[in-house]
N, C-alpha and C. Protein backbone atom coordinates (compact mmCIF):
# COMPACT_ATOMS: atom_id res chain seq x y z
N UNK A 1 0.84 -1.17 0.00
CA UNK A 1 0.00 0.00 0.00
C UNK A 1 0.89 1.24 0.00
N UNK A 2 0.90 1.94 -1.04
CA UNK A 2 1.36 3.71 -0.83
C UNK A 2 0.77 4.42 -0.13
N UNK A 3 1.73 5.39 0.99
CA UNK A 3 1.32 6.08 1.55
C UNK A 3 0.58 7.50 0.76
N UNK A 4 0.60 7.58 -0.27
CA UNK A 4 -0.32 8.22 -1.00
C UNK A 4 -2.25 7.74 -0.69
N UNK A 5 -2.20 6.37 -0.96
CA UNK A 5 -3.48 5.87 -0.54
C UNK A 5 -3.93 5.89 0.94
N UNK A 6 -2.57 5.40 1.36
CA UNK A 6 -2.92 5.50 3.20
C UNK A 6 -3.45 7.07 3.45
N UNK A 7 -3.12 8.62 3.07
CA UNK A 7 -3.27 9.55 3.30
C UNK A 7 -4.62 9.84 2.79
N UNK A 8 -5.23 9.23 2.21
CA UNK A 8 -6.93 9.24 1.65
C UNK A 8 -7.82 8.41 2.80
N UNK A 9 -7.08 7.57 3.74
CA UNK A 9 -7.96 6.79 4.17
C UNK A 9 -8.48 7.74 5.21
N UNK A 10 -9.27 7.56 6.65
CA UNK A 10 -9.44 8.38 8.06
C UNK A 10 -8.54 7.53 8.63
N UNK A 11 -8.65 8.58 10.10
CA UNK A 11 -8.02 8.12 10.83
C UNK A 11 -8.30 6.62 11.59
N UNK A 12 -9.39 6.31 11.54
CA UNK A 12 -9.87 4.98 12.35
C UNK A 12 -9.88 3.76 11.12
N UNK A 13 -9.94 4.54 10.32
CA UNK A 13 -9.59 3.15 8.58
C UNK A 13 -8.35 2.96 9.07
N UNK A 14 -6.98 3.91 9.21
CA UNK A 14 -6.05 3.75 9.45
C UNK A 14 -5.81 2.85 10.52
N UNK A 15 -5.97 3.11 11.70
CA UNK A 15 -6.47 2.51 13.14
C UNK A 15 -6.39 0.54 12.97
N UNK A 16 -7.56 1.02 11.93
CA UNK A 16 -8.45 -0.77 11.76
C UNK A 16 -7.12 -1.58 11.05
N UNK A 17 -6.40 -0.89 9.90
CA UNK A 17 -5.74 -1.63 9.21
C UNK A 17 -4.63 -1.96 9.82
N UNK A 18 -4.29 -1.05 10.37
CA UNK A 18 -2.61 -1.31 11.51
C UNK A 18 -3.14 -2.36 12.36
N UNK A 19 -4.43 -2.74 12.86
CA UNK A 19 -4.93 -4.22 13.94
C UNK A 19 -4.51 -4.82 13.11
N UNK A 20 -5.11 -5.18 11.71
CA UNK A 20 -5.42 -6.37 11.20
C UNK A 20 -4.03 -6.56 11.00
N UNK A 21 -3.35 -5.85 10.21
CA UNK A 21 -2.15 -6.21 9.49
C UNK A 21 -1.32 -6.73 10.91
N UNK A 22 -1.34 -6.40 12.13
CA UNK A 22 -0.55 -6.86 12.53
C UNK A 22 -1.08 -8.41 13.35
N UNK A 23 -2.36 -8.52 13.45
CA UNK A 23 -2.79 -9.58 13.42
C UNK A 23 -2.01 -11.17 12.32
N UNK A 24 -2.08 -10.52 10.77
CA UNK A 24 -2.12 -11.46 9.86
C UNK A 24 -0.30 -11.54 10.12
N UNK A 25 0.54 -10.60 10.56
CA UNK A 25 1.79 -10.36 10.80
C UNK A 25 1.75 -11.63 11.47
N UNK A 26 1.29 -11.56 12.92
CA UNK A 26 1.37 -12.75 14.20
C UNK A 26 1.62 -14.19 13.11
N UNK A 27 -0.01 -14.33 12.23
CA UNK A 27 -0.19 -15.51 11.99
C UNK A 27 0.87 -15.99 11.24
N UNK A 28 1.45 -14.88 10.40
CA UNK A 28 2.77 -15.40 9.11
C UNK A 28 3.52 -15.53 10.03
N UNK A 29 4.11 -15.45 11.10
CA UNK A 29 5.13 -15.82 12.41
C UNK A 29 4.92 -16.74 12.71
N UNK A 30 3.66 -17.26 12.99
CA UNK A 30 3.36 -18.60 13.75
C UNK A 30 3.83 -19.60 12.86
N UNK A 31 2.99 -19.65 11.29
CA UNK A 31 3.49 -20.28 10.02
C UNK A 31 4.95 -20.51 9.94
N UNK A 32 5.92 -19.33 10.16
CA UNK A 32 7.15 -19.05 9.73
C UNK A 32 8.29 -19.94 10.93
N UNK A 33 7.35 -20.24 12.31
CA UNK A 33 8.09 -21.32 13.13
C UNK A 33 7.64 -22.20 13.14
N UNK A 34 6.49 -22.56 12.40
CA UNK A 34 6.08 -24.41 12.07
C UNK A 34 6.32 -24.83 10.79
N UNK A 35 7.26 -23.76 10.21
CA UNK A 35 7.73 -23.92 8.95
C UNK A 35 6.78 -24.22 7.94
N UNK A 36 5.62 -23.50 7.66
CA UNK A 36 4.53 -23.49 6.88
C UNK A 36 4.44 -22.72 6.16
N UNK A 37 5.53 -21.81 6.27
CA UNK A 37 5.24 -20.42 5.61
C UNK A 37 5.61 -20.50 4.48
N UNK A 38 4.81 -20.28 2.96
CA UNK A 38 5.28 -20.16 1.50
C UNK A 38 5.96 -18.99 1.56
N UNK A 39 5.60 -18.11 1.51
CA UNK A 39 6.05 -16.55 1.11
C UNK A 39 6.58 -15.86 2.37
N UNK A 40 8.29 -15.72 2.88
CA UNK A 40 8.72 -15.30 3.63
C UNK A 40 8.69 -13.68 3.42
N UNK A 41 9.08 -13.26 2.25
CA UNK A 41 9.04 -11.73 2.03
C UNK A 41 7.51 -11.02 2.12
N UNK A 42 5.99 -11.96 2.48
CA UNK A 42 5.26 -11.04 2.72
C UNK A 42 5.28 -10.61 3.99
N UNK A 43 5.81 -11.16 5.08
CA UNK A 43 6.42 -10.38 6.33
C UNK A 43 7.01 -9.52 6.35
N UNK A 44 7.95 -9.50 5.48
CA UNK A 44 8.70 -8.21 4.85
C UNK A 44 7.53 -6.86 4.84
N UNK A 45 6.95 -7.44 3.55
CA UNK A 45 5.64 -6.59 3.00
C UNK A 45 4.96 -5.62 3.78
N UNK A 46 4.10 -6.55 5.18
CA UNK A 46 3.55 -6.16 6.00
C UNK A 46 4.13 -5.06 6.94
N UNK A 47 5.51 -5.94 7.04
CA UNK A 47 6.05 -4.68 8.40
C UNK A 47 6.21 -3.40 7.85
N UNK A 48 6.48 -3.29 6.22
CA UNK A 48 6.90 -1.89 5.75
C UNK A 48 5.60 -1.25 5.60
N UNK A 49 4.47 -2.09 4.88
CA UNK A 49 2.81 -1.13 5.38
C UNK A 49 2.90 -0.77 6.60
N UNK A 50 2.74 -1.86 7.37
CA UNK A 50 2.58 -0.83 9.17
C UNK A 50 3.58 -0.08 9.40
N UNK A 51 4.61 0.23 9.31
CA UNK A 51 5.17 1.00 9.17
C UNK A 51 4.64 2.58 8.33
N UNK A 52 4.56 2.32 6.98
CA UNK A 52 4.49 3.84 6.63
C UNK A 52 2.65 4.01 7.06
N UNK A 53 1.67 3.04 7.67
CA UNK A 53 0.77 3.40 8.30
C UNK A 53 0.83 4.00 9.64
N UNK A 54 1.37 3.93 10.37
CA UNK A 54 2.18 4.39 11.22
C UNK A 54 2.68 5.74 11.35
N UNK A 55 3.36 5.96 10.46
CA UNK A 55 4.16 7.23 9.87
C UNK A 55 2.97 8.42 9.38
N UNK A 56 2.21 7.52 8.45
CA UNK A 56 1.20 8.38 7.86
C UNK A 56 -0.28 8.94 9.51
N UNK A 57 -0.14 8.05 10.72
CA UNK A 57 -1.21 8.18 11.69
C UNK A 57 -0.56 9.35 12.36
N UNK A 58 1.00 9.08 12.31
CA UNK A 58 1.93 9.93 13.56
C UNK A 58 1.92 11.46 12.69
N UNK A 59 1.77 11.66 11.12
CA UNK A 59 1.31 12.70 10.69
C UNK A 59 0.22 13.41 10.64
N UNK A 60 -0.39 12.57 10.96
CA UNK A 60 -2.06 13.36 11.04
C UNK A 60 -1.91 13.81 12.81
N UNK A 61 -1.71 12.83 13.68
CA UNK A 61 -2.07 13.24 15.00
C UNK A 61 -1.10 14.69 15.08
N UNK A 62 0.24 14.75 14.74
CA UNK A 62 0.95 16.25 14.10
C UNK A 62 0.31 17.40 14.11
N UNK A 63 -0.64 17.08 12.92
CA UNK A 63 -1.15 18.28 12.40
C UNK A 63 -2.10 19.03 13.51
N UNK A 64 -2.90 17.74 13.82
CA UNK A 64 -3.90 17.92 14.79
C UNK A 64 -3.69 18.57 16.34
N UNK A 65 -2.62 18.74 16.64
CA UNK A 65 -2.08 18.99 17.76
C UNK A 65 -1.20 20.42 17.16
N UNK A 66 -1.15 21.30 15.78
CA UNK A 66 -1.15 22.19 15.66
C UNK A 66 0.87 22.06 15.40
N UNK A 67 1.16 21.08 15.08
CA UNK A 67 2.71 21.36 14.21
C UNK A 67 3.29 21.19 15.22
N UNK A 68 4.59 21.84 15.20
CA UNK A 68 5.53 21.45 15.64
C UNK A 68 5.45 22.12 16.92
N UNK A 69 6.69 22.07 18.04
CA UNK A 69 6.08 22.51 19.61
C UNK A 69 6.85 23.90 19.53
C-alpha cells in the first residue's frame, strides 16, 4: 500500500488496518516457526505497510495537535 493511498484513508480506517495487518503479521510468524510459511518476504511486506501506516497516523495526530512545539 502507498502512503499516498494510506493519506486518503481516516483516521480509524487507518487505526483498523494497523490491527489487522498486525494480526495477519502474528499468523505469518506462527506459520514461519512451524515452517509453513510459503512466502517469507510477505512479512517483509507487511512490516513496511505498518510502518508507513504508522508514519502516515503519527502525521495526522501532528497536524492535529497544531505542528511542531
Amino acid at each position: 500500500m502507498k502512503a499516498s493511498e494510506i493519506r486518503k484513508l481516516s483516521r480509524e480506517e487507518i487505526e483498523r488496518k494497523i490491527k489487522d495487518s498486525k494480526s495477519e503479521l502474528l499468523d505469518l510468524r506462527m506459520k514461519a516457526a512451524t515452517g509453513t510459511l510459503e512466502k517469507p518476504s510477505k512479512m517483509d511486506a507487511i512490516k513496511k505497510d505498518v510502518a508507513r501506516m504508522m508514519t502516515v497516523l503519527n502525521e495526522m495526530k501532528q497536524e492535529t495537535e497544531g505542528g511542531n512545539k
